[in-house]
Structure formats: C-alpha cells, structure tokens
PDB file of N, CA and C in Angstrom:
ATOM      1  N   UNK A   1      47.466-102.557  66.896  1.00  0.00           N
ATOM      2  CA  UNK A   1      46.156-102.361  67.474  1.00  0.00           C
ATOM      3  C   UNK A   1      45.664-100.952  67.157  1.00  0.00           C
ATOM      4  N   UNK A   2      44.632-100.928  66.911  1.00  0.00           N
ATOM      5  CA  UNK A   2      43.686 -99.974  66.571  1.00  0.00           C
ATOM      6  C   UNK A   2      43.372 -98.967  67.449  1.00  0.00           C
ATOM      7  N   UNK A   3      43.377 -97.660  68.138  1.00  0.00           N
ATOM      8  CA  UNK A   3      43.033 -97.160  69.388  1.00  0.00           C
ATOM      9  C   UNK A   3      42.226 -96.083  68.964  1.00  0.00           C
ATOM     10  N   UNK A   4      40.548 -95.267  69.278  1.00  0.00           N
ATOM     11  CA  UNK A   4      40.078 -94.751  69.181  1.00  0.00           C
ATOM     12  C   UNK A   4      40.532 -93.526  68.767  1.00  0.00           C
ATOM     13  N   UNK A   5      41.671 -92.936  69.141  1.00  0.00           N
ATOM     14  CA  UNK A   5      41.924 -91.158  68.837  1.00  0.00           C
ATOM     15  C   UNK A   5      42.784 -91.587  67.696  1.00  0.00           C
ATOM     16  N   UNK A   6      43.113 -92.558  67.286  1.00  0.00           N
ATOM     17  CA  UNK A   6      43.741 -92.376  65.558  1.00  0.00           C
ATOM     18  C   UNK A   6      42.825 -92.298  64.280  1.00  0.00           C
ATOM     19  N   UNK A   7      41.853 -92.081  64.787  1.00  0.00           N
ATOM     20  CA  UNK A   7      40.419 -91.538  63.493  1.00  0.00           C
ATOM     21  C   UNK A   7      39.685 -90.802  63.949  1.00  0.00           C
ATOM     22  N   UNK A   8      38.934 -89.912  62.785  1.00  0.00           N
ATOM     23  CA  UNK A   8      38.221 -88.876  63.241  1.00  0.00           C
ATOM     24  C   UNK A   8      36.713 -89.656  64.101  1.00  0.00           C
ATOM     25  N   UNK A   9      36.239 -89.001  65.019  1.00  0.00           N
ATOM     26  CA  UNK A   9      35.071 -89.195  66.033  1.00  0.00           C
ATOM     27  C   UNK A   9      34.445 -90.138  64.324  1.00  0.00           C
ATOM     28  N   UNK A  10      33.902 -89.622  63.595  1.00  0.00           N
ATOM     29  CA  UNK A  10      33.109 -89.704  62.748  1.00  0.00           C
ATOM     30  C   UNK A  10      33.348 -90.860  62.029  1.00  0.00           C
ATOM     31  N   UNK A  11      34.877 -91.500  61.821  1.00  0.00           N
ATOM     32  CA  UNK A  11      35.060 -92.692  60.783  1.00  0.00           C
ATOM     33  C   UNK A  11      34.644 -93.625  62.034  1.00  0.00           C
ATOM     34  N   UNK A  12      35.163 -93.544  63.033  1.00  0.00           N
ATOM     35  CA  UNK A  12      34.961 -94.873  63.900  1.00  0.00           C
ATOM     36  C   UNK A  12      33.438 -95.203  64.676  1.00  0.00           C
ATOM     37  N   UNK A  13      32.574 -93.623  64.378  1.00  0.00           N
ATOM     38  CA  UNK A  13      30.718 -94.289  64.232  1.00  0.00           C
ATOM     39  C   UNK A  13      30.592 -94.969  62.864  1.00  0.00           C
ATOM     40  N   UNK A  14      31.220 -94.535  61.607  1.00  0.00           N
ATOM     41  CA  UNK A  14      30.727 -95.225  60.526  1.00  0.00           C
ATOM     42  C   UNK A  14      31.675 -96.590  60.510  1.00  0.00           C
ATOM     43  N   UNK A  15      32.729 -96.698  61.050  1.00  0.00           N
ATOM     44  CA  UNK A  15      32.847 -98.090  61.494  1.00  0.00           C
ATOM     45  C   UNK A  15      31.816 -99.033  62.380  1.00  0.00           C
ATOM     46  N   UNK A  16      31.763 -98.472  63.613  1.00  0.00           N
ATOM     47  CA  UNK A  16      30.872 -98.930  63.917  1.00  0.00           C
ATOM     48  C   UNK A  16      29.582 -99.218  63.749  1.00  0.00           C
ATOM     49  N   UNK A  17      28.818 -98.607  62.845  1.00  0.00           N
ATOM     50  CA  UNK A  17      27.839 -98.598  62.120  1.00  0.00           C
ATOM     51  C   UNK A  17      27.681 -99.766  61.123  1.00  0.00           C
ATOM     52  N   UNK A  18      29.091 -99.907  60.469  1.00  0.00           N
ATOM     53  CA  UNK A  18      29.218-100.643  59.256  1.00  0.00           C
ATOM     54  C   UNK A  18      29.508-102.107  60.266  1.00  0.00           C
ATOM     55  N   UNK A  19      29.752-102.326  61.268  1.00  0.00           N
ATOM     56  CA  UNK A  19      30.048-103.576  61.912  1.00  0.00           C
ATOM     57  C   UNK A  19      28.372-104.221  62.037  1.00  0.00           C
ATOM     58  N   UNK A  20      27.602-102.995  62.796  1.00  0.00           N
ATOM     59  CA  UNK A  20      26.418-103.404  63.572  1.00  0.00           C
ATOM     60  C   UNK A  20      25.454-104.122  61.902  1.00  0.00           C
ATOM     61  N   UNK A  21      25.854-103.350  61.085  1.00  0.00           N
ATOM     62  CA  UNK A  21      25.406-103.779  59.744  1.00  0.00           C
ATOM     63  C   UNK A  21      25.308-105.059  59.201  1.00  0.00           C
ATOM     64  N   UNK A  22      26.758-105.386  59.473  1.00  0.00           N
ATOM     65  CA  UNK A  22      27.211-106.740  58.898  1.00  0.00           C
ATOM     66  C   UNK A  22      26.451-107.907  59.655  1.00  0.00           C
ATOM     67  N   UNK A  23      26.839-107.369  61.430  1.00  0.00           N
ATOM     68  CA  UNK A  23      25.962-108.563  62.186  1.00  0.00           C
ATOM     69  C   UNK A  23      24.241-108.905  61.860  1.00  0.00           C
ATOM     70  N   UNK A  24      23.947-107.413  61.321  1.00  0.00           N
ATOM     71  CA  UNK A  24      22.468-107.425  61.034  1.00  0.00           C
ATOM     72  C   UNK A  24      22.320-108.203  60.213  1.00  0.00           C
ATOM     73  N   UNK A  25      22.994-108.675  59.545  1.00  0.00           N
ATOM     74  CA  UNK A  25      22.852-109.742  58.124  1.00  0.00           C
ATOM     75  C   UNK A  25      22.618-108.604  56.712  1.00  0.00           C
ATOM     76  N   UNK A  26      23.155-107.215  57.002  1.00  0.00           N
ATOM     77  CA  UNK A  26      22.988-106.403  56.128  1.00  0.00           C
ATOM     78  C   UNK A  26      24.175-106.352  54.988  1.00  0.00           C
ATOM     79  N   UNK A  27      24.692-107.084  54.756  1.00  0.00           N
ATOM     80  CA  UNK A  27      26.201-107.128  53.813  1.00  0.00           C
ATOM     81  C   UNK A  27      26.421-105.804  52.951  1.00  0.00           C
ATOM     82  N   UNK A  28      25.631-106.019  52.233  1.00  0.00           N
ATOM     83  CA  UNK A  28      25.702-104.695  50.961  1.00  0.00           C
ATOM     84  C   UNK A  28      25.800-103.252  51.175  1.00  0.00           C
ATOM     85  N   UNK A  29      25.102-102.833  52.727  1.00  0.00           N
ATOM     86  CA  UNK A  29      24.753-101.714  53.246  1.00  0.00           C
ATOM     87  C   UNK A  29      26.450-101.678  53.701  1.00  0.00           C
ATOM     88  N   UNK A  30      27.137-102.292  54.578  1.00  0.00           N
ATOM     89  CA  UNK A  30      28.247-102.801  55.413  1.00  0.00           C
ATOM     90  C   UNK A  30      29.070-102.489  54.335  1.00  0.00           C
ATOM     91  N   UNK A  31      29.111-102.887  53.261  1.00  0.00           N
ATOM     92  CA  UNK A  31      30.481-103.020  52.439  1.00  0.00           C
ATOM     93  C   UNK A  31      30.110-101.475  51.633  1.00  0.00           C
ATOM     94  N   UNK A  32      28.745-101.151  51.352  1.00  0.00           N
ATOM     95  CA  UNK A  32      28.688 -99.676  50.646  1.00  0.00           C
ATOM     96  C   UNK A  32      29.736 -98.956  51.821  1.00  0.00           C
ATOM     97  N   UNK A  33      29.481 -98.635  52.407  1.00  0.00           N
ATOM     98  CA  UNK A  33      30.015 -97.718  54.292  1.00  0.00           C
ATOM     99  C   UNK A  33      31.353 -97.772  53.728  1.00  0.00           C
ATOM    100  N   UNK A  34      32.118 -99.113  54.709  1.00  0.00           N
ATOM    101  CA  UNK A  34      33.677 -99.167  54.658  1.00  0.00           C
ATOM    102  C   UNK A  34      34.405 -99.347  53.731  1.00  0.00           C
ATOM    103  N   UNK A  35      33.847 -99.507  52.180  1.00  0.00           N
ATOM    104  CA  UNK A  35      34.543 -99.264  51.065  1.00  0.00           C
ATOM    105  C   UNK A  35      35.352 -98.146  50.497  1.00  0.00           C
ATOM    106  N   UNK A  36      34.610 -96.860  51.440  1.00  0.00           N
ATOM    107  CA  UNK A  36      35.257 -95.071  51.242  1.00  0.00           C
ATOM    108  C   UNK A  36      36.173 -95.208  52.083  1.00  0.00           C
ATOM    109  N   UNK A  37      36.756 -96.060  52.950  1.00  0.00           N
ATOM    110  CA  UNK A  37      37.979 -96.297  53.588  1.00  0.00           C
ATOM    111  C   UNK A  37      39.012 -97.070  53.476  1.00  0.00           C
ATOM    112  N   UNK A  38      40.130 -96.679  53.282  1.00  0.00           N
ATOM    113  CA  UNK A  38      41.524 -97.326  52.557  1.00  0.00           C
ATOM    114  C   UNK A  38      42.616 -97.078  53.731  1.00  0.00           C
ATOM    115  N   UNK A  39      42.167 -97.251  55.381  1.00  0.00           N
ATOM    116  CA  UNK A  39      42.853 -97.791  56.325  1.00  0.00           C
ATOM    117  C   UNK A  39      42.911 -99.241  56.562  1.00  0.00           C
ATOM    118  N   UNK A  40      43.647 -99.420  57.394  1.00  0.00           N
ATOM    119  CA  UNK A  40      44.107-101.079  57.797  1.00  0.00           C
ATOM    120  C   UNK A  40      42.842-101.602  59.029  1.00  0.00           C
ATOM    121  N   UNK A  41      42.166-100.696  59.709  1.00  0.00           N
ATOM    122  CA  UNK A  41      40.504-100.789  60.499  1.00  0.00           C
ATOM    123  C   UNK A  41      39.979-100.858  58.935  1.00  0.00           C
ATOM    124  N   UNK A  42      39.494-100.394  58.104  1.00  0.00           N
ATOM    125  CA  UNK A  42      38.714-100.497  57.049  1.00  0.00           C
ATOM    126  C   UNK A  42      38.708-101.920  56.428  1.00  0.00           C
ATOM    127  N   UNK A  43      40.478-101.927  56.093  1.00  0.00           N
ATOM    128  CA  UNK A  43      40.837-103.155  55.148  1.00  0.00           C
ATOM    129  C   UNK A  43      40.193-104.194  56.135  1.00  0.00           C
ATOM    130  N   UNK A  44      40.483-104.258  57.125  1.00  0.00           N
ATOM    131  CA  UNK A  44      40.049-105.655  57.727  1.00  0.00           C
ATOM    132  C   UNK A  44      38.692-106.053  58.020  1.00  0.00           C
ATOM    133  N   UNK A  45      37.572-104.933  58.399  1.00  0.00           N
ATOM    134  CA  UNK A  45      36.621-105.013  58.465  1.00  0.00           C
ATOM    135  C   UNK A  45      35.958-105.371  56.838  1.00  0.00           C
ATOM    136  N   UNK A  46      36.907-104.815  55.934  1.00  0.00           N
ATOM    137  CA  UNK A  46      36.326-105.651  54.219  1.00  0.00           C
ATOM    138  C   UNK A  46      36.723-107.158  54.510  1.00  0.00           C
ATOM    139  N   UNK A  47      37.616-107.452  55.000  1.00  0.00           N
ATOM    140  CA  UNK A  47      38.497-108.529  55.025  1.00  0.00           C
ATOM    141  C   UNK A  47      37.060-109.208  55.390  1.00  0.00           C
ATOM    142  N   UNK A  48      36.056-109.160  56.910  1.00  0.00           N
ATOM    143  CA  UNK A  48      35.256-109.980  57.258  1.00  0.00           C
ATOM    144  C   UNK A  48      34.464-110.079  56.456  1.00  0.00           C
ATOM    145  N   UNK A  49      33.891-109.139  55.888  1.00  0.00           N
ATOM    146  CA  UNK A  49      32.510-108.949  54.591  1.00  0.00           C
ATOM    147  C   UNK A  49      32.740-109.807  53.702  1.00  0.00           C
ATOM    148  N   UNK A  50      34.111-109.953  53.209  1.00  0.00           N
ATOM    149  CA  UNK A  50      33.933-111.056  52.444  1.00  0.00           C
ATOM    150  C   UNK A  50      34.076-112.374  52.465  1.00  0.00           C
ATOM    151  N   UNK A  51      34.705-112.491  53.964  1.00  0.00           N
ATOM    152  CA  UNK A  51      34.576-113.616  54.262  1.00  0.00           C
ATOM    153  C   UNK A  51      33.162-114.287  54.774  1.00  0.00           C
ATOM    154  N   UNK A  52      32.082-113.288  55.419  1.00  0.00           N
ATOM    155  CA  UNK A  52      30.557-113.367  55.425  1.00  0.00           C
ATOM    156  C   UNK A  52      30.230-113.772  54.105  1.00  0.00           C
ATOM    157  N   UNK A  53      30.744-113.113  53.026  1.00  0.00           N
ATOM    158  CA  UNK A  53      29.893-113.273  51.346  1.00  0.00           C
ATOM    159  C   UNK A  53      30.674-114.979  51.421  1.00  0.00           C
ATOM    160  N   UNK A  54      31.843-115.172  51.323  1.00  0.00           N
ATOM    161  CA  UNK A  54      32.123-116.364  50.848  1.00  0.00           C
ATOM    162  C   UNK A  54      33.161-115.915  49.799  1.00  0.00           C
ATOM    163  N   UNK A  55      33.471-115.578  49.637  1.00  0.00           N
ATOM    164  CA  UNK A  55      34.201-114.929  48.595  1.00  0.00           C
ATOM    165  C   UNK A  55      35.802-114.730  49.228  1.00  0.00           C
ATOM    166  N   UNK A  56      36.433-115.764  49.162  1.00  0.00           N
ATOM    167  CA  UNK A  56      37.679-116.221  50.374  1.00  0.00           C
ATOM    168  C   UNK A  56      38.754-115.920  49.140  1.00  0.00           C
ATOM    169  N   UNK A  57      38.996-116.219  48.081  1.00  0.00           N
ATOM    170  CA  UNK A  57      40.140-114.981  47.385  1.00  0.00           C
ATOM    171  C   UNK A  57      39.961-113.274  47.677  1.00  0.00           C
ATOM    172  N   UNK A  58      38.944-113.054  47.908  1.00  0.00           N
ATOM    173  CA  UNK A  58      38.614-111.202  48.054  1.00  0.00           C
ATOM    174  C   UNK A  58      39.228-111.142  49.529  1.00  0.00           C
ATOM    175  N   UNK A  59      38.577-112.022  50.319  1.00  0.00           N
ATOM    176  CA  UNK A  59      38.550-111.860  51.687  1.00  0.00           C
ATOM    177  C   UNK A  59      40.171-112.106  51.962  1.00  0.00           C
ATOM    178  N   UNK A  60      41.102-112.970  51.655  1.00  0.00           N
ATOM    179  CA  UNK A  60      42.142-113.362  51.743  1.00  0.00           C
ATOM    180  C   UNK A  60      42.850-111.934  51.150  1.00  0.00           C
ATOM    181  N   UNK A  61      42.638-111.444  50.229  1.00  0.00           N
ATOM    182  CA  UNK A  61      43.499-109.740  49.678  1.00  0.00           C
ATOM    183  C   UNK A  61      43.480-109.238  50.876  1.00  0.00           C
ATOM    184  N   UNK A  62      41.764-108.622  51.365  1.00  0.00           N
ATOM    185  CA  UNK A  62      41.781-107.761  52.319  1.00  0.00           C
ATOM    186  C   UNK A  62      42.222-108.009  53.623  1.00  0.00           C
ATOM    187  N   UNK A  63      42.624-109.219  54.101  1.00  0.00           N
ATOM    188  CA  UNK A  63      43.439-109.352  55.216  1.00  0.00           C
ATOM    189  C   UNK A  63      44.705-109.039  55.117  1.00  0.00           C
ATOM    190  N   UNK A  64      45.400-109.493  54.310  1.00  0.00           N
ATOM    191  CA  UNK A  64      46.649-109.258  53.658  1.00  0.00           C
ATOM    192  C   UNK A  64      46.869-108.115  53.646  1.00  0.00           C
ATOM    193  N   UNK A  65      46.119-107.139  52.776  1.00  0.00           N
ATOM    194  CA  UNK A  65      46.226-105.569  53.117  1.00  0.00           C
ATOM    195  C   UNK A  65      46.210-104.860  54.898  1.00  0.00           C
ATOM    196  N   UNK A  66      45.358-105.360  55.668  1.00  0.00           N
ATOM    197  CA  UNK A  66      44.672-105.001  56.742  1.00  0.00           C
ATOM    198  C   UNK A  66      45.711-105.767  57.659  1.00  0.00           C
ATOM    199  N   UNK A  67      46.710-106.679  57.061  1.00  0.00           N
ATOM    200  CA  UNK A  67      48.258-106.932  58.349  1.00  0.00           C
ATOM    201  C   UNK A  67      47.442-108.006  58.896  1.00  0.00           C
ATOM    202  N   UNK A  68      46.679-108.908  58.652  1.00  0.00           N
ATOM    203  CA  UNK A  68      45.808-109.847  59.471  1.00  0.00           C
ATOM    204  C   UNK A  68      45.358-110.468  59.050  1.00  0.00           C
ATOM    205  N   UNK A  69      46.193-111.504  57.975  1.00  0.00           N
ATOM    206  CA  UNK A  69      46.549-112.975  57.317  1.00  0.00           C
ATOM    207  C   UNK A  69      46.093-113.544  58.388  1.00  0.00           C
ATOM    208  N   UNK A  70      47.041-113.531  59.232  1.00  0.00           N
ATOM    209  CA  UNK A  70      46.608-114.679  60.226  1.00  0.00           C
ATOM    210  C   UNK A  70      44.935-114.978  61.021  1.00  0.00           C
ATOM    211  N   UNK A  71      44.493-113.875  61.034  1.00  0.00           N
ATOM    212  CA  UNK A  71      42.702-114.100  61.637  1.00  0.00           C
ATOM    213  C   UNK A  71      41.934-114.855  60.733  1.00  0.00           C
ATOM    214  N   UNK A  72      42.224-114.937  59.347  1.00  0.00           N
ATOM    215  CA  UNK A  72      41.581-115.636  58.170  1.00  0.00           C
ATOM    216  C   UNK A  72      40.783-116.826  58.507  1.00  0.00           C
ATOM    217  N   UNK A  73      41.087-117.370  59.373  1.00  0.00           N
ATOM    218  CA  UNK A  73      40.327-118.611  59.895  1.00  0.00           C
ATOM    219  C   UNK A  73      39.053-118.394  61.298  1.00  0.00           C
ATOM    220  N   UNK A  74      39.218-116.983  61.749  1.00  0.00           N
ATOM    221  CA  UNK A  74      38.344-116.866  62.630  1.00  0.00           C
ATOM    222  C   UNK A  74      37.188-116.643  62.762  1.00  0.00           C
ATOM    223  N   UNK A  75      36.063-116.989  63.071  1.00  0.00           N
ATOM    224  CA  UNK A  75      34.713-117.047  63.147  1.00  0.00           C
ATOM    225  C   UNK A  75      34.638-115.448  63.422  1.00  0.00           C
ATOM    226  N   UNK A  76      33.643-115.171  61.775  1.00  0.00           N
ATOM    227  CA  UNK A  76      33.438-113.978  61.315  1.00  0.00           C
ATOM    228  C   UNK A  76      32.938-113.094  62.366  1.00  0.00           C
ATOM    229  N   UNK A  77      31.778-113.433  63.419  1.00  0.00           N
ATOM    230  CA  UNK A  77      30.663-112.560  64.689  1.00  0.00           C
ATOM    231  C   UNK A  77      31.925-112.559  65.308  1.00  0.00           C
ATOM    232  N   UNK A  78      32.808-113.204  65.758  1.00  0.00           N
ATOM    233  CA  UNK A  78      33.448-112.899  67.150  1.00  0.00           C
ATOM    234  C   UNK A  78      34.492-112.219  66.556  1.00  0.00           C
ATOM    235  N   UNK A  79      34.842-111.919  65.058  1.00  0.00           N
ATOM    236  CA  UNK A  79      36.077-110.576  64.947  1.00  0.00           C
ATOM    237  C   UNK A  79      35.509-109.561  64.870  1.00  0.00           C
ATOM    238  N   UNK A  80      34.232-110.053  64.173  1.00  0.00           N
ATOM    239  CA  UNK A  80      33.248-108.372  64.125  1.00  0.00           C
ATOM    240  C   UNK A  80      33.729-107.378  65.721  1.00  0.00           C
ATOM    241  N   UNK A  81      33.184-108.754  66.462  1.00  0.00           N
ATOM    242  CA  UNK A  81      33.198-108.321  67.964  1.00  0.00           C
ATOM    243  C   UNK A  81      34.300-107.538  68.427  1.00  0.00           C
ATOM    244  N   UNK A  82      35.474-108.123  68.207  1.00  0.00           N
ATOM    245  CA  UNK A  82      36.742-108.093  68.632  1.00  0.00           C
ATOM    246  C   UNK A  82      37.281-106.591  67.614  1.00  0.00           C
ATOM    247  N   UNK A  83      36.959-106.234  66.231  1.00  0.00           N
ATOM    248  CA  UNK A  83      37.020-105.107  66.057  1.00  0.00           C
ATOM    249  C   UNK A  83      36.340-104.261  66.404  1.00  0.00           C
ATOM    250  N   UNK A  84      35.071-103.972  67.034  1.00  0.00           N
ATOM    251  CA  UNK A  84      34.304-103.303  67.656  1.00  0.00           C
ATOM    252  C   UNK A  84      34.777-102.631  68.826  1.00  0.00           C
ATOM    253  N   UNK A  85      35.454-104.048  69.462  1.00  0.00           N
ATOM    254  CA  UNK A  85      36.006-103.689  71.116  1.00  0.00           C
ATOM    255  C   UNK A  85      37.248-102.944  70.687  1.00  0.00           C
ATOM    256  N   UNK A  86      38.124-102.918  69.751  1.00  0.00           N
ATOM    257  CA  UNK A  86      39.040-102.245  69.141  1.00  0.00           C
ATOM    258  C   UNK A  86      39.023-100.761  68.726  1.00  0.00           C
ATOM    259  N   UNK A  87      37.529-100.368  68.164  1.00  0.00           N
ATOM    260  CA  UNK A  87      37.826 -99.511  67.390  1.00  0.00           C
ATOM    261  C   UNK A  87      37.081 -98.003  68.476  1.00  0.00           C
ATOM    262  N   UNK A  88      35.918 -99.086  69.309  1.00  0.00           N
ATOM    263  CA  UNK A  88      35.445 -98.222  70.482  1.00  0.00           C
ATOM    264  C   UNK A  88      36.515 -97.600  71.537  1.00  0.00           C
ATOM    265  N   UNK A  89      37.217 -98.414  71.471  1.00  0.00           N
ATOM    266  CA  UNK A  89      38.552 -98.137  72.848  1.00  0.00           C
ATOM    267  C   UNK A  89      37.961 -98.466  73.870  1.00  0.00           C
TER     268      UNK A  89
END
C-alpha cells in the first residue's frame, strides 16, 4: 500500500492531478503527467490508462510492473478511485 509521506508533497498532486485527468476523459494529458514516473503508484496508475485506451497487452505490462496483476479485471473509475484514496492518505 501506498501511504502519502513516501513521495514528495509534489509527485502525489501530480498524481492526483493525473487521476482527476483520466476521469475527465482526458487520456493523453493523464499519461503525458505519470509517464516522468517509474514508481509502482505511477506504474499502476499507467496500468489504468491503458486499460481506459484499450490497449490490454500495454495495460497488462504496467500492472505487472506496478505488483497488481491481479486488479487487471477491475472497473477502471473505481481503481482510479481507490488509488486516489491511496495516494491522498
């Protein structure tokens, strides 16, 4: 689990930023953001983007990287959610 004081103040607004993005139906903006990040919060939040695009070999890497194979099947808004509630503390 993810807990707020293991990133700087600053990655976990541009996480959060890059979440509120994705829900916006903003993809491209979302994946520009969390692409400069090569944590396991990053990897997984790519993990959803591409599972939003459709693109389920990409999306399937970045879970794999991000330790969270197993969410692969979960309805994309409610992990957004669920990393949000994660990354806010």
């Amino acid at each position: 689990m993810v807990t707020q004081c293991e990133f700087p103040v600053t990655v976990n607004k541009e996480y959060l930023k890059a979440i509120d993005l994705a829900l916006g139906g903003q993809w491209n903006e979302a994946h520009q953001l969390v692409q400069q990040y090569e944590d396991t919060t990053a990897a997984w939040i790519h993990a959803v983007l591409h599972k939003i695009e459709g693109d389920q070999d990409n999306s399937r890497y970045w879970y794999r990287r991000a330790g969270k194979l197993e969410r692969f099947s979960d309805e994309a808004k409610g992990e957004l959610a669920k990393i949000r509630e994660e990354v806010a503390g």
